[in-house]
C-alpha atoms as a PDB file:
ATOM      1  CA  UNK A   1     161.045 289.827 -43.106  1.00  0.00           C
ATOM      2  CA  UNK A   2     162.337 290.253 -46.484  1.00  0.00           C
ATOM      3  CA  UNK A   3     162.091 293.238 -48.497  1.00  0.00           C
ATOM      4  CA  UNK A   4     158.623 291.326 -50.692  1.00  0.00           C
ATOM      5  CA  UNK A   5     157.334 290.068 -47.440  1.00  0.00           C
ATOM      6  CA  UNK A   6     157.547 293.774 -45.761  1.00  0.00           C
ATOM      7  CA  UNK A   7     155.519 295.194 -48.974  1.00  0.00           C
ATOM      8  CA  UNK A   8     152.818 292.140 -49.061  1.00  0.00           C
ATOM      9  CA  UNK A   9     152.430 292.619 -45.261  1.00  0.00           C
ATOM     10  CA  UNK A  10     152.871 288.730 -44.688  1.00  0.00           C
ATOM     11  CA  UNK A  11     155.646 286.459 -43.620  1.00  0.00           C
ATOM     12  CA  UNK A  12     155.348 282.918 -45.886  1.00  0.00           C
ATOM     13  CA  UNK A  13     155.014 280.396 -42.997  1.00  0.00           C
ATOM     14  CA  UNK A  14     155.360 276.639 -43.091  1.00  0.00           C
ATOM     15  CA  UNK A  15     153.059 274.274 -40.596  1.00  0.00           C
ATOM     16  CA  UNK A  16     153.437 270.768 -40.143  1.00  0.00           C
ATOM     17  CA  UNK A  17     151.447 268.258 -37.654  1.00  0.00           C
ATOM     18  CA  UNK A  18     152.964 265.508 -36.011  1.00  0.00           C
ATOM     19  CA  UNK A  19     151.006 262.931 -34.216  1.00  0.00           C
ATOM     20  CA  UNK A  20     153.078 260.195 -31.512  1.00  0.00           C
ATOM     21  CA  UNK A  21     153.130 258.540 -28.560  1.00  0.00           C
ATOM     22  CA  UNK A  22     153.310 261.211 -25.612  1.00  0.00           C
ATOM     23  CA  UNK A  23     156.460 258.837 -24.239  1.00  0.00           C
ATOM     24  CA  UNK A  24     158.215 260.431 -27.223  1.00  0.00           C
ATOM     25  CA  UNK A  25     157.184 264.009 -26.714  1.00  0.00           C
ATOM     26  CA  UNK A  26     160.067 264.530 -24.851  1.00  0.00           C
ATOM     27  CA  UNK A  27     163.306 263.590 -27.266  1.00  0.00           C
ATOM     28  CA  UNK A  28     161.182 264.773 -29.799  1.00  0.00           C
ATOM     29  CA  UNK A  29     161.254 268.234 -28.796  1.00  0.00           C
ATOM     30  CA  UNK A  30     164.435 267.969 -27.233  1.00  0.00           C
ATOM     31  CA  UNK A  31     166.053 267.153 -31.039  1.00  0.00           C
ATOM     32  CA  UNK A  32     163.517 269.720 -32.301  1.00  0.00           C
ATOM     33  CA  UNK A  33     165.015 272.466 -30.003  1.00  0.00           C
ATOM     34  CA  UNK A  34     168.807 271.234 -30.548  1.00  0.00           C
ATOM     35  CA  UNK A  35     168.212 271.118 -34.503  1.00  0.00           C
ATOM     36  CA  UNK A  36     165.755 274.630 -34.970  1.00  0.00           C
ATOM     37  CA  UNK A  37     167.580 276.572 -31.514  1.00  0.00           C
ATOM     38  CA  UNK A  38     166.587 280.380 -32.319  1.00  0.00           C
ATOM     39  CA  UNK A  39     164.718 280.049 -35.815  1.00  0.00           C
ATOM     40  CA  UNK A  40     161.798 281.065 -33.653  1.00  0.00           C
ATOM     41  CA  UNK A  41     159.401 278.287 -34.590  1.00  0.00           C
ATOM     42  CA  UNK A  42     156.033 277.706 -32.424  1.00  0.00           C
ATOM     43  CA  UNK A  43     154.740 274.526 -31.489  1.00  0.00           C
ATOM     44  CA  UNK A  44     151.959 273.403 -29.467  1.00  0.00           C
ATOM     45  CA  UNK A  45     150.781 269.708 -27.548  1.00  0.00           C
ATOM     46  CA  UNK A  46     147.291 268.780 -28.011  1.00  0.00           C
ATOM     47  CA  UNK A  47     145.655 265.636 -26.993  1.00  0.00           C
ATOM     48  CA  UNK A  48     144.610 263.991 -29.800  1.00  0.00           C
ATOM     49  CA  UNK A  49     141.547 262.033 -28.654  1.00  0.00           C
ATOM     50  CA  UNK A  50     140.781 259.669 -31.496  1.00  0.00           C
ATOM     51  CA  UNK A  51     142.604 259.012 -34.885  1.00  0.00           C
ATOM     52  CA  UNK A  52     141.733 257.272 -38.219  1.00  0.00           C
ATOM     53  CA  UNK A  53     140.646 257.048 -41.212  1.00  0.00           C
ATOM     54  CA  UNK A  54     137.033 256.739 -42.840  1.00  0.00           C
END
């Protein structure tokens, strides 16, 4: 954390969704891990159930 983040007691995060096919899960997180090795990032895989728009 830097020194403004220690005093505000917050980190600034970034999150980002990503919806696809779960055929490209894998190579998706295998680039993911190659590009973003050790930055600590967390991701999760959820089902998404139904998409679209209204």
């Amino acid at each position: 954390m830097s020194l403004q983040e220690q005093v505000a007691g917050r980190t600034r995060r970034v999150c980002f969704e990503v919806q696809l096919a779960r055929s490209a899960l894998g190579e998706t997180l295998a680039g993911l891990r190659a590009v973003f090795a050790g930055s600590g990032m967390h991701y999760w895989v959820v089902p998404v159930l139904e998409a679209g728009s209204l």
